[in-house]
Protein backbone atom coordinates (compact mmCIF):
# COMPACT_ATOMS: atom_id res chain seq x y z
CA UNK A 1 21.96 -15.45 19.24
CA UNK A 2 18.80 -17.20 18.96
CA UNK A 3 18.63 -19.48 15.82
CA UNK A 4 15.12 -20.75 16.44
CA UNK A 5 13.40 -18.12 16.38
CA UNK A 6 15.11 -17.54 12.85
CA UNK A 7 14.27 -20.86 11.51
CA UNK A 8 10.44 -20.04 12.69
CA UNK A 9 10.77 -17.15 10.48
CA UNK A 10 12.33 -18.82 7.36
CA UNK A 11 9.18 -21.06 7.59
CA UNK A 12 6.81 -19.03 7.84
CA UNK A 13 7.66 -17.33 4.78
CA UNK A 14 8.17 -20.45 3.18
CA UNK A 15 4.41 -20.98 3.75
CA UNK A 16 3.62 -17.92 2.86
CA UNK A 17 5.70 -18.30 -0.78
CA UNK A 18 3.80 -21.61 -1.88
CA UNK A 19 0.22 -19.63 -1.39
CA UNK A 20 1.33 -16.99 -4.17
CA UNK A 21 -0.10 -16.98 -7.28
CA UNK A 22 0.14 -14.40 -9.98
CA UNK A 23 -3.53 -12.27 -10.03
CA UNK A 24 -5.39 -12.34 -12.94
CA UNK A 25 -5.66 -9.71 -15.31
CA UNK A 26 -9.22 -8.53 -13.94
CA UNK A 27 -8.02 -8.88 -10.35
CA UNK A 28 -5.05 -6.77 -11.61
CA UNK A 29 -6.93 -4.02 -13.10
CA UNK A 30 -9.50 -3.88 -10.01
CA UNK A 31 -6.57 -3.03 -7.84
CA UNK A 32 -4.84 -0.92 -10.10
CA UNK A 33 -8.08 1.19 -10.71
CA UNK A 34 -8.70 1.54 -6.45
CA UNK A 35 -5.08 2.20 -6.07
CA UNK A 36 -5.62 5.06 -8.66
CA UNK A 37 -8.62 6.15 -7.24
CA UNK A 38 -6.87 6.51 -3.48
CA UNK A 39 -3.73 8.22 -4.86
CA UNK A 40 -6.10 11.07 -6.38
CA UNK A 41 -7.98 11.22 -3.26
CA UNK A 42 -5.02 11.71 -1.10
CA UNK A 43 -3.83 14.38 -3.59
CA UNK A 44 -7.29 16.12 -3.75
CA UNK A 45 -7.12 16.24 0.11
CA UNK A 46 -3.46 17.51 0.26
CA UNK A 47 -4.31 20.31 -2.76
CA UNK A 48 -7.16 21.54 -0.48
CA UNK A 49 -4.71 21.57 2.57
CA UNK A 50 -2.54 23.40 0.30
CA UNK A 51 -5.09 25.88 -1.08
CA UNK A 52 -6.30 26.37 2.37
CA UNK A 53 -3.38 27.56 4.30
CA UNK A 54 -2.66 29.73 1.09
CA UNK A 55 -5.62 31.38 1.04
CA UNK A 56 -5.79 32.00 5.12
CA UNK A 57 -2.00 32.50 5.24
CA UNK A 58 -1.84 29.98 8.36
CA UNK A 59 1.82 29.09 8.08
C-alpha cells in the first residue's frame, strides 16, 4: 500500500479547507437564483423531449 500518496492527499485538502469561507448572502442568492434558472432550463428541455416523442409517437 502506498502511504504517500495518501498523505499528499490529506494535504491537499488540508489546503483546500483553510481557503473556505462561508459566501455572503448576495453571493448566496446569485448562485441560488442561476442554479434555479438551470434546473428550469433542463426541465423545459426534458418537457419538450417529452412532448415531442408524445406527439410523434417515436418510442
Amino acid at each position: 500500500m502506498k502511504m504517500p500518496k495518501f498523505k499528499f492527499s490529506l494535504t491537499q485538502y488540508k489546503r483546500v479547507w483553510r481557503l473556505l469561507r462561508k459566501p455572503s448572502r448576495e453571493e448566496f442568492l446569485t448562485i441560488s437564483k442561476v442554479s434555479a434558472i438551470g434546473l428550469l432550463i433542463i426541465g423545459a428541455i426534458g418537457f419538450v423531449i417529452a412532448m415531442a416523442m408524445g406527439m410523434f409517437s417515436i418510442f
